[in-house]
C-alpha atoms as a PDB file:
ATOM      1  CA  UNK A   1     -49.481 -65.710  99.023  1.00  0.00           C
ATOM      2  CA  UNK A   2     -51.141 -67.120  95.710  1.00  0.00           C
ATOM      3  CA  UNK A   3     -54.010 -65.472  94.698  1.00  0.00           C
ATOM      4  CA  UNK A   4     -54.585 -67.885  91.864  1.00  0.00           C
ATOM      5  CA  UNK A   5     -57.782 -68.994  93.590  1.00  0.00           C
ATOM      6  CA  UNK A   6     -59.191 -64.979  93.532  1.00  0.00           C
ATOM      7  CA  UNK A   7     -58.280 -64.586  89.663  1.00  0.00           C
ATOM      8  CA  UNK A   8     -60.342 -67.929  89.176  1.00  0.00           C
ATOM      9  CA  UNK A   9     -63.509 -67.729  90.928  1.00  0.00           C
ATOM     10  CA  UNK A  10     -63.896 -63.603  91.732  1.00  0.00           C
ATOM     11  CA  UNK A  11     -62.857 -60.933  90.241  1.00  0.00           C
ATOM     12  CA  UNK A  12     -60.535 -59.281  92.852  1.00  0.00           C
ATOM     13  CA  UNK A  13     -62.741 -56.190  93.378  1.00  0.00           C
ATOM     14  CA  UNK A  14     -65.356 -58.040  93.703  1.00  0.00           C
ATOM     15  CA  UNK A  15     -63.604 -59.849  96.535  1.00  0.00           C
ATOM     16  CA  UNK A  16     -63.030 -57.058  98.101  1.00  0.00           C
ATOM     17  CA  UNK A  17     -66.419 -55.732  97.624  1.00  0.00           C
ATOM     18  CA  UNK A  18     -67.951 -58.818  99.482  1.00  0.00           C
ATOM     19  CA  UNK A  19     -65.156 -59.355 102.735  1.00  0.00           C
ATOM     20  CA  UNK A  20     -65.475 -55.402 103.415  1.00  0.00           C
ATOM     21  CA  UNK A  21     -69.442 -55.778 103.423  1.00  0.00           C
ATOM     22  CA  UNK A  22     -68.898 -59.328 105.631  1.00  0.00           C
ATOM     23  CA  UNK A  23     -66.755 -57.150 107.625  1.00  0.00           C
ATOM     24  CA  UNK A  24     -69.193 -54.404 108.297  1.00  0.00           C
ATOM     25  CA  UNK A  25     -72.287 -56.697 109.029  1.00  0.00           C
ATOM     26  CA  UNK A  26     -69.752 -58.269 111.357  1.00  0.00           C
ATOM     27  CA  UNK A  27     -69.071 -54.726 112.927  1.00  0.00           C
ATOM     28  CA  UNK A  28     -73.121 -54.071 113.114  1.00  0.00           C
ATOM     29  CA  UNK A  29     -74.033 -57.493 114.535  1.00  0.00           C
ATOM     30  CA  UNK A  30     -71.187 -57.910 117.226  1.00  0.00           C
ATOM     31  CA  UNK A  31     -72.138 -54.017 118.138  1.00  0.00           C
ATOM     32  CA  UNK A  32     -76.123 -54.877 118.194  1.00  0.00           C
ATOM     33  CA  UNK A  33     -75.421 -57.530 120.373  1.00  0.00           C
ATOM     34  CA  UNK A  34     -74.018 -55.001 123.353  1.00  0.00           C
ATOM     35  CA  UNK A  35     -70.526 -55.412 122.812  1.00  0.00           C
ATOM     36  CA  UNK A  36     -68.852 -51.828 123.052  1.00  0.00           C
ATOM     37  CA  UNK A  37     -67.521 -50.156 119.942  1.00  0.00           C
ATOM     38  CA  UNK A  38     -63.771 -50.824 120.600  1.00  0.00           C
ATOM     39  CA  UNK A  39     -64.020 -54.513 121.063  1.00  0.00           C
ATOM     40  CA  UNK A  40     -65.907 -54.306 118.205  1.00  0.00           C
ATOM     41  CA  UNK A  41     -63.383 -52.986 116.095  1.00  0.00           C
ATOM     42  CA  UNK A  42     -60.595 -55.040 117.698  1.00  0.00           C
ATOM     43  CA  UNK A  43     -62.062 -57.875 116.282  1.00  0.00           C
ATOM     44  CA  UNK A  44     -61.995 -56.926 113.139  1.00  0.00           C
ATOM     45  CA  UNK A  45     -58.554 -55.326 113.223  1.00  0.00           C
ATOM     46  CA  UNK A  46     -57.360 -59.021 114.193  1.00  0.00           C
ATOM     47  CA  UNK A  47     -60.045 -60.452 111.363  1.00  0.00           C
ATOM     48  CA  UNK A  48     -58.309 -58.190 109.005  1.00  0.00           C
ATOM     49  CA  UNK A  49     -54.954 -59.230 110.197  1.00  0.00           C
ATOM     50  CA  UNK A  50     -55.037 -62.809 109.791  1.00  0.00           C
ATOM     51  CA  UNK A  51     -57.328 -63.271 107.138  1.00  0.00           C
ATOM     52  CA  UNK A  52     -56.831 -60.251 104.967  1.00  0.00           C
ATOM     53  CA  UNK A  53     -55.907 -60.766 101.171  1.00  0.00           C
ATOM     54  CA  UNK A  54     -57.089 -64.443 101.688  1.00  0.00           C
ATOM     55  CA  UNK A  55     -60.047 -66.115  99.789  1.00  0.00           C
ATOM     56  CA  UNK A  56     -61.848 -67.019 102.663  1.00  0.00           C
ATOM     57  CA  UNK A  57     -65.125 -69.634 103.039  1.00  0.00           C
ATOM     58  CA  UNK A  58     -68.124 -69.060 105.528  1.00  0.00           C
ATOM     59  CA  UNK A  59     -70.052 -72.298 105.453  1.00  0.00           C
ATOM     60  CA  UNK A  60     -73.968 -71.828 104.857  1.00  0.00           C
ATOM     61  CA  UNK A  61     -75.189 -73.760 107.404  1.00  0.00           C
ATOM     62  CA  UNK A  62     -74.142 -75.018 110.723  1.00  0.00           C
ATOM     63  CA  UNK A  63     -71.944 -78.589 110.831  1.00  0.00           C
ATOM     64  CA  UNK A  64     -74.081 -79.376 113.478  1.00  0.00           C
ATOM     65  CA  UNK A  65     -77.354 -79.044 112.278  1.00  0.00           C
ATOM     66  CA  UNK A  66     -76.135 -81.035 109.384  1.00  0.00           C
ATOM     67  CA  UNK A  67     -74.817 -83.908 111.233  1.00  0.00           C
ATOM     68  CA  UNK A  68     -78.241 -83.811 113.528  1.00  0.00           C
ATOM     69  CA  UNK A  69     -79.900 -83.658 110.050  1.00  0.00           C
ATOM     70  CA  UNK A  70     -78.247 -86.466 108.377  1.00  0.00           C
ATOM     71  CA  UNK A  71     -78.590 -88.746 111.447  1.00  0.00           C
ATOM     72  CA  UNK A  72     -82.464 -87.954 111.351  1.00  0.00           C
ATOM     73  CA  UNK A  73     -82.426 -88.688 107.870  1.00  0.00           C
ATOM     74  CA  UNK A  74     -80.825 -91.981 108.456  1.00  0.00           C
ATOM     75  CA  UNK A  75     -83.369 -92.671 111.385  1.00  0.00           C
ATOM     76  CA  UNK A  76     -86.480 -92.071 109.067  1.00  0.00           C
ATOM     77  CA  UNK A  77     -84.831 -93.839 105.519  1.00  0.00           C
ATOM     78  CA  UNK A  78     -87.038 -96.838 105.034  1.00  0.00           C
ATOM     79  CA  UNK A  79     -85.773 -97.427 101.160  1.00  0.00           C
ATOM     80  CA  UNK A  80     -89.442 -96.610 100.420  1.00  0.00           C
ATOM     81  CA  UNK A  81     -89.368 -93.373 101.543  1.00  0.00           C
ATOM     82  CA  UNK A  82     -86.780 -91.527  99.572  1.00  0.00           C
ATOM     83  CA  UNK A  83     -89.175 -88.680  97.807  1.00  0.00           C
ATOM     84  CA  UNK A  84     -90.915 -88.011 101.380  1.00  0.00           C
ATOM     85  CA  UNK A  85     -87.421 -87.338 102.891  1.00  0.00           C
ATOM     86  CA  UNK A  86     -86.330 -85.212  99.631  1.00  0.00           C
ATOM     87  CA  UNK A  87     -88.895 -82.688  99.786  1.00  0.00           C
ATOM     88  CA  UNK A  88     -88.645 -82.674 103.604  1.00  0.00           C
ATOM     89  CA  UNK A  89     -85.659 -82.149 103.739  1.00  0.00           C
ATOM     90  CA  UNK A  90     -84.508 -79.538 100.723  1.00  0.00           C
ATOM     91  CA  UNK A  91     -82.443 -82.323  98.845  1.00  0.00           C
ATOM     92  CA  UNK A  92     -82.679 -84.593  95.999  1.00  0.00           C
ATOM     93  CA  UNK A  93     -82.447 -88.207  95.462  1.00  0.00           C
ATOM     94  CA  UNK A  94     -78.502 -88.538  95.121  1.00  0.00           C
ATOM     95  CA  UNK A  95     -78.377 -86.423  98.222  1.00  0.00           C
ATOM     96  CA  UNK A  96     -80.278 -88.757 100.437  1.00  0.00           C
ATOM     97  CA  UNK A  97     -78.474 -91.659  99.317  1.00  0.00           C
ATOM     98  CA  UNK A  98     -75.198 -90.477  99.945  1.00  0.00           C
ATOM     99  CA  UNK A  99     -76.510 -89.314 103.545  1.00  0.00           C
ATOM    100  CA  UNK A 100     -77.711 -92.871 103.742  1.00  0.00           C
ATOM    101  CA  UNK A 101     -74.316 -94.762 102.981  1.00  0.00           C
ATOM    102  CA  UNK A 102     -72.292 -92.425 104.693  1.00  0.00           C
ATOM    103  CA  UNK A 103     -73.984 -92.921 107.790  1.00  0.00           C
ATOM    104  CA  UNK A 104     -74.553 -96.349 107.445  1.00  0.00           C
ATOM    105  CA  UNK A 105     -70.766 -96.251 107.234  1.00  0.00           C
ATOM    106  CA  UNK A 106     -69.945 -94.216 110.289  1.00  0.00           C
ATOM    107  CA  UNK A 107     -71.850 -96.524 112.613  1.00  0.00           C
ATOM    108  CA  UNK A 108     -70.533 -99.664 111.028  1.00  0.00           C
ATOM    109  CA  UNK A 109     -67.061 -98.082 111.924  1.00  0.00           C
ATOM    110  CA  UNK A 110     -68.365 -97.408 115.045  1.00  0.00           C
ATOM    111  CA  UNK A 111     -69.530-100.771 116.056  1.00  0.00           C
ATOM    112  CA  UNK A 112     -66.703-102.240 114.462  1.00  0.00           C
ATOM    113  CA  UNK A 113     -64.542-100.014 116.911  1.00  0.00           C
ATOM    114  CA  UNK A 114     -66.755-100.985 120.192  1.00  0.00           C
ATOM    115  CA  UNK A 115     -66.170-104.268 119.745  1.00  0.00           C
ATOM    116  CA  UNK A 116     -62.620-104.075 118.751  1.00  0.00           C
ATOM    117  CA  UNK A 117     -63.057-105.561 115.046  1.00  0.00           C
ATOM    118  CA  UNK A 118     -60.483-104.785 112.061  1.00  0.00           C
ATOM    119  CA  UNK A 119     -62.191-102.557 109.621  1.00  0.00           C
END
């Protein structure tokens, strides 16, 4: 395996620091949430197994709220609005934008699709 990514961005004992704590909040929230001990620990015997040694990423936040969020910043983008929806939202200017084309995009390929169009 290359670790070239761990040497780049965290110092390996640092790594190591952070996926054992991951792995033991794991542990106490699968355990709080009435699952017995030993399945508890099976699961992170198999997390451990697959993913151990690799530089792994936990996204922040849901894809699904983001997609719900993007769409419903689409919905409310007037072009005249664009301040309104950044501090509503947690984003800046670029951010909303972007949202903007991208969904503009995606339902442009979308309609092109429903009515059988070449994109």
């Amino acid at each position: 395996m290359d670790n070239s990514y761990l040497n780049t961005t965290l110092h390996k004992s640092t790594y190591l620091r952070l996926m054992n704590e991951f792995l033991t909040d794991l542990h106490e929230i699968i355990t709080t949430h009435h699952v017995d001990v030993a399945t508890a620990d099976t699961v992170i015997a198999i997390i451990r197994k697959r993913y151990g040694g690799c530089p792994v990423y936990i996204e922040k936040t849901d894809r699904k709220y983001i997609s719900e969020r993007n769409a419903e910043i689409y919905r409310q983008f007037n072009g005249k609005n664009t301040r309104t929806l950044c501090m509503q939202f947690g984003l800046c200017y670029q951010q909303i934008y972007k949202i903007v084309a991208e969904e503009r995009k995606d339902r442009n390929h979308e309609s092109q699709k429903i009515f059988n169009l070449k994109a």
